[in-house]
N, C-alpha and C. Protein backbone atom coordinates (compact mmCIF):
# COMPACT_ATOMS: atom_id res chain seq x y z
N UNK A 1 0.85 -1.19 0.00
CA UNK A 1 0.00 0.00 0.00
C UNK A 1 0.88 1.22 0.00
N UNK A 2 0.53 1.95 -0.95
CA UNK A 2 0.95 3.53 -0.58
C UNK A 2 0.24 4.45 0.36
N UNK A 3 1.14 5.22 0.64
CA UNK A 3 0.63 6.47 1.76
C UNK A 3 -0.55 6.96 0.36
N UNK A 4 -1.63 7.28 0.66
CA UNK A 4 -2.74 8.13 0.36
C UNK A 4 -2.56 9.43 0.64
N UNK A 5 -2.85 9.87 1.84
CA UNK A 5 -2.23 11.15 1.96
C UNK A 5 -1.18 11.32 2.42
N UNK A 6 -0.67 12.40 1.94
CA UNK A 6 0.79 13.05 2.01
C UNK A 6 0.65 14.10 2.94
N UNK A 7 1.04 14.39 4.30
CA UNK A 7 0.96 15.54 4.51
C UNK A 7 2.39 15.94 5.26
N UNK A 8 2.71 17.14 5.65
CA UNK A 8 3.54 17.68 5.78
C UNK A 8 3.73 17.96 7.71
N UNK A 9 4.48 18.12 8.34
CA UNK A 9 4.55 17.94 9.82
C UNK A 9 4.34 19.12 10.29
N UNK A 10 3.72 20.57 9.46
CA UNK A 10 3.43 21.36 9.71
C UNK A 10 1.55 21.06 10.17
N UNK A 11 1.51 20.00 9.50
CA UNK A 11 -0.17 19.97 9.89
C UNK A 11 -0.51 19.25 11.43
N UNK A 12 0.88 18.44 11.91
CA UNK A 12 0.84 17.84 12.76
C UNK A 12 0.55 18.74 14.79
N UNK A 13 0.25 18.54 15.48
CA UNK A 13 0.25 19.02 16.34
C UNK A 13 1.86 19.63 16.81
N UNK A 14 2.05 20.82 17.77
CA UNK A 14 3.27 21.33 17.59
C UNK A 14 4.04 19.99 18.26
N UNK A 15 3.40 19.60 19.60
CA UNK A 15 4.18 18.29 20.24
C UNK A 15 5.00 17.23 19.37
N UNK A 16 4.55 17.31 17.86
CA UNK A 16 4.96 16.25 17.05
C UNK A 16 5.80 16.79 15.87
N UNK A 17 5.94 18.08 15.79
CA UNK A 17 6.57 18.84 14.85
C UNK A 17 7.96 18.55 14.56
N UNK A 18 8.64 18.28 16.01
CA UNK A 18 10.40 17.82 15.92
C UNK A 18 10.64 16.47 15.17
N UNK A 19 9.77 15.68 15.09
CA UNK A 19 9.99 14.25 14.90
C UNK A 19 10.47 14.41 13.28
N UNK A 20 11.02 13.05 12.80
CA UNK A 20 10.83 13.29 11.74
C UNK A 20 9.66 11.90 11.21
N UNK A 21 8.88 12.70 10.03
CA UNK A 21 8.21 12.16 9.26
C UNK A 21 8.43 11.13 7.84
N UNK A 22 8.44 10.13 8.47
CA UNK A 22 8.59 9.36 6.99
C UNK A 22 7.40 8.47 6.82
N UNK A 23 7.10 8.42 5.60
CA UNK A 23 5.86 7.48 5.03
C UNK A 23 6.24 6.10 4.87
N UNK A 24 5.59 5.64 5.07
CA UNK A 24 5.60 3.43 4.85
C UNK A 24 4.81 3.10 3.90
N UNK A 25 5.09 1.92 3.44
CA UNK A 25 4.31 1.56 2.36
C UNK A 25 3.57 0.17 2.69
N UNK A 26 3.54 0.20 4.29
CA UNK A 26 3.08 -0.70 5.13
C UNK A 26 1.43 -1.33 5.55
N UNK A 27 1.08 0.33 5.37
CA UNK A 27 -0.55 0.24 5.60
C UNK A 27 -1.20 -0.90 4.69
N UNK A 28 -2.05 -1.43 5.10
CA UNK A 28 -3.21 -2.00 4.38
C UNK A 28 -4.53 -1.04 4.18
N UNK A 29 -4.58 -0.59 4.30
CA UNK A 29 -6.09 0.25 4.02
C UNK A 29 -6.41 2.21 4.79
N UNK A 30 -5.22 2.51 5.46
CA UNK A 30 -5.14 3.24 5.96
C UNK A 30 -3.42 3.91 5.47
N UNK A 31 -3.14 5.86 5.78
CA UNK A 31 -2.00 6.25 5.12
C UNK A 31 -1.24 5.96 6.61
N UNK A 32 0.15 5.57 6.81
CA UNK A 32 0.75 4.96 8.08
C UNK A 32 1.93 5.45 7.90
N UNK A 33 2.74 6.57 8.91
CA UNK A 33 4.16 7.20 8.68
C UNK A 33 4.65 7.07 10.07
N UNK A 34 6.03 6.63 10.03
CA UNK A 34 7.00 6.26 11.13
C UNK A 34 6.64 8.09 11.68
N UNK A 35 7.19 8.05 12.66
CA UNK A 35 6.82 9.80 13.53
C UNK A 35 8.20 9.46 14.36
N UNK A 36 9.11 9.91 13.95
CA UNK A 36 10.38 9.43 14.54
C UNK A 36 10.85 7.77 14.51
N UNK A 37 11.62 7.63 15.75
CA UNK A 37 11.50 5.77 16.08
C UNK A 37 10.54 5.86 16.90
N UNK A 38 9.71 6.82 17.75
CA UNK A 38 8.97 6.55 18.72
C UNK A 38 7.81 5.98 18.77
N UNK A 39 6.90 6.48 17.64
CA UNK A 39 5.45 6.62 17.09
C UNK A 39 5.10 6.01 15.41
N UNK A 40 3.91 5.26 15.78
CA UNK A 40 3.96 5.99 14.32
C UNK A 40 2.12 6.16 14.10
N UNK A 41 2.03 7.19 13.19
CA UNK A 41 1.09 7.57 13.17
C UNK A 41 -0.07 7.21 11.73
N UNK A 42 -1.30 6.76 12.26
CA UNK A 42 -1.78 6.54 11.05
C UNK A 42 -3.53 7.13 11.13
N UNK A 43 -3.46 7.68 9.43
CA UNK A 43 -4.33 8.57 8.97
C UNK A 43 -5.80 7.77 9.00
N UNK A 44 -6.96 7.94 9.47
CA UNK A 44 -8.14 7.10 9.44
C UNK A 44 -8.90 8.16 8.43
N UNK A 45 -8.81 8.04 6.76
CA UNK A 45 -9.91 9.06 6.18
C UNK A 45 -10.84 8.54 5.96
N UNK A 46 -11.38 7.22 6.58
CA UNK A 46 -12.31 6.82 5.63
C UNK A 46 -13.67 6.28 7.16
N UNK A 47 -12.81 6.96 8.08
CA UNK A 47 -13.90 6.94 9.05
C UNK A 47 -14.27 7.32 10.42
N UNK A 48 -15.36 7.42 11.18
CA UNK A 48 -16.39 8.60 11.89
C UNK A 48 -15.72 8.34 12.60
N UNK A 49 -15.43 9.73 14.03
CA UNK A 49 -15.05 9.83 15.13
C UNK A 49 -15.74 8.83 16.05
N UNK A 50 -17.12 8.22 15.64
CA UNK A 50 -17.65 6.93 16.42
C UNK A 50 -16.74 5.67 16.48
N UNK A 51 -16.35 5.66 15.03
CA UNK A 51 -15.76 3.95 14.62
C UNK A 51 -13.96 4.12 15.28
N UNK A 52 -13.76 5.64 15.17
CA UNK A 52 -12.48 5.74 15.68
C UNK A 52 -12.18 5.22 17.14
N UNK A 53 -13.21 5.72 17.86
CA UNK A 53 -13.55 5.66 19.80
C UNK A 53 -13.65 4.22 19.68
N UNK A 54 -14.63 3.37 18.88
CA UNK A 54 -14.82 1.83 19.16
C UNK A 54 -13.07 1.39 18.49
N UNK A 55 -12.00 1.30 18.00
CA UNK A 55 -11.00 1.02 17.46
C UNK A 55 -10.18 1.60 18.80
N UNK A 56 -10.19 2.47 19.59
CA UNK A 56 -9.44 3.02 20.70
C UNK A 56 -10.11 1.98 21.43
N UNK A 57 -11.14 2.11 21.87
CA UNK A 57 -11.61 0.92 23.06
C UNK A 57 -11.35 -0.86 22.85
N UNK A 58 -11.16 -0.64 21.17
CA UNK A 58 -10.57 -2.12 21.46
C UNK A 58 -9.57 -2.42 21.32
N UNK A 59 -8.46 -1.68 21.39
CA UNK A 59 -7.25 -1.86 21.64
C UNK A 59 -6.63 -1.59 23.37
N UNK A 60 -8.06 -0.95 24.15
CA UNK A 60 -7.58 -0.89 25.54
C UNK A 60 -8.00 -2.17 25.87
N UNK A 61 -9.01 -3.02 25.11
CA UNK A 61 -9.26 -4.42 25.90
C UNK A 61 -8.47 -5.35 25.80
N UNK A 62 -7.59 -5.02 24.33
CA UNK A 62 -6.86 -5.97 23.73
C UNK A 62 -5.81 -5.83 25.00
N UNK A 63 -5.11 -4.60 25.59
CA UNK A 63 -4.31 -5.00 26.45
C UNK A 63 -4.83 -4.72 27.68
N UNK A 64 -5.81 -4.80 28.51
CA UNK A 64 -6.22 -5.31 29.20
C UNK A 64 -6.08 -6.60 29.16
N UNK A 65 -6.32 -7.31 28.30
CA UNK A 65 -6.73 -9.29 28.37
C UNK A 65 -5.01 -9.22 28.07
N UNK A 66 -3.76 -8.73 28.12
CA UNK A 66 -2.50 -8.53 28.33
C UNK A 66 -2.01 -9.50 26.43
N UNK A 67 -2.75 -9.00 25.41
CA UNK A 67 -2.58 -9.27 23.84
C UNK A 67 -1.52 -8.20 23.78
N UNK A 68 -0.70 -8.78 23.41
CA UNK A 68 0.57 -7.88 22.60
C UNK A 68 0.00 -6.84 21.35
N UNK A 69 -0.22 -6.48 21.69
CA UNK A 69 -0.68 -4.83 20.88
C UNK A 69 0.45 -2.97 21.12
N UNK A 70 0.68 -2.67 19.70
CA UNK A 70 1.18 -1.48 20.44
C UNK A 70 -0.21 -0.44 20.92
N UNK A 71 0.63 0.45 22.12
CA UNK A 71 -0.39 1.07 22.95
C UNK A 71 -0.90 2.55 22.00
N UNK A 72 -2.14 2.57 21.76
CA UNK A 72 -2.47 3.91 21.13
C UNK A 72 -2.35 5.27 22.25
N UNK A 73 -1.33 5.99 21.86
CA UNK A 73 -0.82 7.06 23.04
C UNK A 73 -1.80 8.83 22.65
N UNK A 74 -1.96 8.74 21.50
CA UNK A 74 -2.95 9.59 20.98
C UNK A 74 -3.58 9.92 19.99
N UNK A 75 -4.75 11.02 19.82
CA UNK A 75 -5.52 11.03 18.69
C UNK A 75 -5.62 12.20 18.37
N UNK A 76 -5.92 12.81 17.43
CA UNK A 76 -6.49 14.22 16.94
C UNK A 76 -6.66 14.05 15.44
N UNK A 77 -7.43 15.13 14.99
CA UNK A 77 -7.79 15.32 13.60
C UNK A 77 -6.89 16.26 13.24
N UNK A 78 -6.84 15.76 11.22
CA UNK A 78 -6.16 17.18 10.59
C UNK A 78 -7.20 17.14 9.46
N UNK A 79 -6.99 17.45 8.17
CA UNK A 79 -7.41 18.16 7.41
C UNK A 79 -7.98 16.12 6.91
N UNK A 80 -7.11 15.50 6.48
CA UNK A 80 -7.14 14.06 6.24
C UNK A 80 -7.71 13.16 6.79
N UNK A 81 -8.56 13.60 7.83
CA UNK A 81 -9.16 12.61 8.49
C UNK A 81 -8.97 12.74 10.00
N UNK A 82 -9.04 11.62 10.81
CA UNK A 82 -9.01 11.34 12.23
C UNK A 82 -7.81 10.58 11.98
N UNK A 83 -6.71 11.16 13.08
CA UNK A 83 -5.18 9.94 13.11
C UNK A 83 -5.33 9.97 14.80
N UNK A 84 -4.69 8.75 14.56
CA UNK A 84 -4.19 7.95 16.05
C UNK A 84 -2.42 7.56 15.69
N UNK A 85 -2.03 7.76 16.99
CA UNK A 85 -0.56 8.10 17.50
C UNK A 85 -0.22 6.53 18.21
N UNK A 86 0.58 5.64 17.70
CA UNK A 86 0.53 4.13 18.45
C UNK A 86 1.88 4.67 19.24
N UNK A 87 2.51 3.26 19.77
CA UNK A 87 3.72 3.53 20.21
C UNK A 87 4.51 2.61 18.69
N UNK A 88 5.81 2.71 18.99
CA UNK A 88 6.21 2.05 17.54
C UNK A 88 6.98 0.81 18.49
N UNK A 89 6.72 -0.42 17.76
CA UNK A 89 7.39 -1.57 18.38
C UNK A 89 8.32 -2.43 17.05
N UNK A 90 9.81 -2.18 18.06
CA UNK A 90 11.00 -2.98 17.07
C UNK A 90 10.13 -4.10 15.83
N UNK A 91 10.54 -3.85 14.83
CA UNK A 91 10.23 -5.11 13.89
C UNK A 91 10.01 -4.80 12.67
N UNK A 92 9.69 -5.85 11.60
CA UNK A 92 9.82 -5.88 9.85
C UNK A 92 8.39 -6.31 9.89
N UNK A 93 7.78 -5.62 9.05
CA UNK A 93 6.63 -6.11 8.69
C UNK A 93 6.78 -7.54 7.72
N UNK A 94 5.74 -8.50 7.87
CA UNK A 94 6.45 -10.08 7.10
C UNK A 94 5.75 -9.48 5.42
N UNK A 95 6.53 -10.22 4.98
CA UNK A 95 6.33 -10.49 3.61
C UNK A 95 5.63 -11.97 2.87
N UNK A 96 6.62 -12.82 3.86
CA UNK A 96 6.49 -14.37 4.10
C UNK A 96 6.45 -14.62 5.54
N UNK A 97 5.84 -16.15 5.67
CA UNK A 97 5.63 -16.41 6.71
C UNK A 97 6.11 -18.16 7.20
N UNK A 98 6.50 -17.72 8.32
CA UNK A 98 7.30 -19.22 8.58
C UNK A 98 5.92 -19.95 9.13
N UNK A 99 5.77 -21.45 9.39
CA UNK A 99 4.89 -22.28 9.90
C UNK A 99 4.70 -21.66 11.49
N UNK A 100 5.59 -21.34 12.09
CA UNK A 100 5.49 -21.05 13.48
C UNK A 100 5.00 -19.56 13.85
N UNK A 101 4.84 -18.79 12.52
CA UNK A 101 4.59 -17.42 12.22
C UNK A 101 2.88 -16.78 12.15
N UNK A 102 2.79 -18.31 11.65
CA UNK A 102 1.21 -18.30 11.54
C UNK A 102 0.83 -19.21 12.25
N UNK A 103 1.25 -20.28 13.27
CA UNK A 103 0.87 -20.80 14.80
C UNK A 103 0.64 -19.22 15.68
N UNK A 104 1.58 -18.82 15.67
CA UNK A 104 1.57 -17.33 16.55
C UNK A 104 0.50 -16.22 16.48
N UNK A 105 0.45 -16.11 14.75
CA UNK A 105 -1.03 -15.20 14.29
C UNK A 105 -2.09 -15.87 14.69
N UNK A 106 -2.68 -17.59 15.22
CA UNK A 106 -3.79 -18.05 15.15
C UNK A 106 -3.82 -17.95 16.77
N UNK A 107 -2.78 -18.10 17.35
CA UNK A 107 -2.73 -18.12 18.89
C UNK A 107 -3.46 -16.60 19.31
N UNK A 108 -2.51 -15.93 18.88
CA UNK A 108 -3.01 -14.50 19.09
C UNK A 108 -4.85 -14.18 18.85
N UNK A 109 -5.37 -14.83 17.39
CA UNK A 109 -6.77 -14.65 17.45
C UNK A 109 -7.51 -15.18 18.06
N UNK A 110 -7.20 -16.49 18.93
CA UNK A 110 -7.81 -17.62 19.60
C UNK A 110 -8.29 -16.39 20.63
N UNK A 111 -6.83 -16.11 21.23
CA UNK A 111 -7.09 -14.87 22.27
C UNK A 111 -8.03 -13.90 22.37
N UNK A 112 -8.21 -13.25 21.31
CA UNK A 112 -8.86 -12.16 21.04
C UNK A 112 -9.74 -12.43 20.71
N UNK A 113 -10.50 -13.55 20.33
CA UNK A 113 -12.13 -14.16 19.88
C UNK A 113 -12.39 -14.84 21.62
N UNK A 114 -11.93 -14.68 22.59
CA UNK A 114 -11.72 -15.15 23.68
C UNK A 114 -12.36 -14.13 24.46
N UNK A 115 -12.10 -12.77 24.25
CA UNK A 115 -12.23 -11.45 24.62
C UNK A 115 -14.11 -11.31 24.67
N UNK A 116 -14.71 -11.07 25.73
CA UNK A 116 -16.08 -10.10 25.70
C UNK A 116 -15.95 -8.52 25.47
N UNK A 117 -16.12 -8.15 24.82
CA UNK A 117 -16.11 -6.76 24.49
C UNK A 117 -17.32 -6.41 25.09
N UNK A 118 -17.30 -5.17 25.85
CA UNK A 118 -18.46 -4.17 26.72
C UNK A 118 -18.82 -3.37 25.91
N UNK A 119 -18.66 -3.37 23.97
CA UNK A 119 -18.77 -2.64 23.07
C UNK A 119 -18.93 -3.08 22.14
N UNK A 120 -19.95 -2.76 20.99
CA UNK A 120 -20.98 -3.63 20.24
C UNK A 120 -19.98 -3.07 18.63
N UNK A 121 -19.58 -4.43 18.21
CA UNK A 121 -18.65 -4.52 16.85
C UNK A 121 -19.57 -4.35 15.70
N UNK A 122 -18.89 -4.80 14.59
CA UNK A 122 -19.70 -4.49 13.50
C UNK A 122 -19.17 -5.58 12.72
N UNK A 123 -20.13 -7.24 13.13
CA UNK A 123 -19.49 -8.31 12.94
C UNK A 123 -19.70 -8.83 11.49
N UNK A 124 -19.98 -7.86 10.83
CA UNK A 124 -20.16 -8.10 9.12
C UNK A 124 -18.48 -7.82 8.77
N UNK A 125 -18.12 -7.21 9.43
CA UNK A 125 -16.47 -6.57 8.79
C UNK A 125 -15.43 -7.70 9.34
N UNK A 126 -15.98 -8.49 10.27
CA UNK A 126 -15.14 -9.69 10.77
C UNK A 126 -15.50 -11.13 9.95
N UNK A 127 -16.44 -11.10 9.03
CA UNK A 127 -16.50 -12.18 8.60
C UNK A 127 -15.46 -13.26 7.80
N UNK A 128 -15.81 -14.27 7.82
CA UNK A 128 -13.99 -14.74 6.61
C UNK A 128 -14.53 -14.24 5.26
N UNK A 129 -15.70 -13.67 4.69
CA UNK A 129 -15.57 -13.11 3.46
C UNK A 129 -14.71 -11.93 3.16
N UNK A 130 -15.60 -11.04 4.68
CA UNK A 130 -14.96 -9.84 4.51
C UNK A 130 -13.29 -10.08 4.40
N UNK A 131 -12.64 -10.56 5.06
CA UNK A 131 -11.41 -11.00 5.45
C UNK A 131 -10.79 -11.49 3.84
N UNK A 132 -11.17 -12.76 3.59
CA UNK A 132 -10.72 -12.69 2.40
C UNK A 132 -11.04 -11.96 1.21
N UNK A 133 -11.66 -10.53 0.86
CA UNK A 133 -11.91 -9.90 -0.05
C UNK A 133 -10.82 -8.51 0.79
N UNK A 134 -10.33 -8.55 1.69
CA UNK A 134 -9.74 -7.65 1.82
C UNK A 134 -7.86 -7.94 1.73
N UNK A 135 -8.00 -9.24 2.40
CA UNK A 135 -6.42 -9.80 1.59
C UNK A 135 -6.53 -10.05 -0.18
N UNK A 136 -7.64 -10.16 -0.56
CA UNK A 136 -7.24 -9.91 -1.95
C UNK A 136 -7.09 -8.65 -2.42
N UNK A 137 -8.05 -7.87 -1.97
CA UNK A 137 -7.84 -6.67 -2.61
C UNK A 137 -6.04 -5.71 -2.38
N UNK A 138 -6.08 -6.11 -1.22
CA UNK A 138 -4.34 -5.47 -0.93
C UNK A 138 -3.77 -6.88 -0.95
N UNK A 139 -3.70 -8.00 -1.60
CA UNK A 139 -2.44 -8.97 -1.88
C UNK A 139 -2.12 -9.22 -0.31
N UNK A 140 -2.41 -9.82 0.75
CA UNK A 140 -2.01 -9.81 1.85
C UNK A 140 -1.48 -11.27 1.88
N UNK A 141 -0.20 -11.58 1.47
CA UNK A 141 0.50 -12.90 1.41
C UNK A 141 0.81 -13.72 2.48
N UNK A 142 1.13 -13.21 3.41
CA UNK A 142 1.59 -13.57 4.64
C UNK A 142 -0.15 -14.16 5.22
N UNK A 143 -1.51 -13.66 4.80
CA UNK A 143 -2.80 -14.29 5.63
C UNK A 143 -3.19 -15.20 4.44
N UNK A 144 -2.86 -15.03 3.09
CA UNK A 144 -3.21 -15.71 2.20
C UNK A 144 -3.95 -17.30 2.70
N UNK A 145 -2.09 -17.71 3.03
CA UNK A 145 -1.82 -18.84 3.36
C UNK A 145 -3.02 -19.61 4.59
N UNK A 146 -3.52 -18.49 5.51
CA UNK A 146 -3.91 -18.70 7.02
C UNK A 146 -5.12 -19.08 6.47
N UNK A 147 -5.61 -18.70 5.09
CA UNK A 147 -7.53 -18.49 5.18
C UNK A 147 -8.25 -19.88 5.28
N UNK A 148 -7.54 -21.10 4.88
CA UNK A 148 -8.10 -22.56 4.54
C UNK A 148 -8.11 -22.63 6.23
N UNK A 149 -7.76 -22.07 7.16
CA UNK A 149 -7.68 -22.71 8.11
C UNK A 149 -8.89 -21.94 9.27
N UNK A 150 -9.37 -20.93 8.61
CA UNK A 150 -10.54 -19.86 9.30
C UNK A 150 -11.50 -20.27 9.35
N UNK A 151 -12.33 -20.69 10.44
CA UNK A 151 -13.61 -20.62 10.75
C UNK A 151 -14.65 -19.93 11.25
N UNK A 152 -16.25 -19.40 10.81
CA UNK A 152 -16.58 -18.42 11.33
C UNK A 152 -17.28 -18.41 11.92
């Protein structure tokens, strides 16, 4: 994926102005730029300050139930949408995936389908259709492999 929007660190809050800005080509469906080594920040244009708050709340449950997630440290709007501020955690995004790579990705969802949420999802977007029409549409190689093994 390419960055979608481009913006400049003048649009950024002043707190974030020193960092430097570089774009990734990491995102799947959203624009996603390193914000120094500390942060990195990614652009939500394609949706409501509602769906943003339910995406914050489920990443506080995710580490609540103690799921390895980076921690979302903040949010604000610019011109592009609603962005959220993660923390940035050491690592390569996969390309390929070892057998024990995707034991780890299924462990992790076991977990998180494990989870009661106190907050009402939108379980059409979790389906394995949705899922596999969205690794096709962005080529997602590394889940390709995982989908024969999804149940819903």
């Amino acid at each position: 994926m390419w960055v979608k929007y481009k913006i400049e660190k003048s649009l950024l809050p002043k707190r974030y102005q020193n960092f430097s800005l570089i774009p990734t080509s990491d995102g799947v469906s959203q624009s996603v730029y390193l914000l120094g080594e500390q942060f990195v920040l990614k652009i939500f244009d394609d949706r409501s300050k509602t769906q943003i708050d339910k995406e914050i709340k489920l990443h506080q449950q995710m580490i609540k139930h103690n799921l390895l997630v980076p921690k979302i440290v903040d949010s604000f709007e610019i011109d592009a949408g609603e962005v959220l501020v993660y923390e940035q955690i050491v690592g390569n995004s996969l390309k390929e995936t070892t057998p024990a790579q995707v034991e780890a990705i299924g462990e992790f969802l076991a977990k998180l389908h494990k989870i009661e949420f106190d907050f009402g999802l939108d379980s059409g977007k979790y389906s394995k259709e949705s899922l596999e029409s969205l690794v096709d549409r962005y080529d997602i190689a590394p889940i390709k492999k995982c989908l024969d093994f999804i149940e819903c």
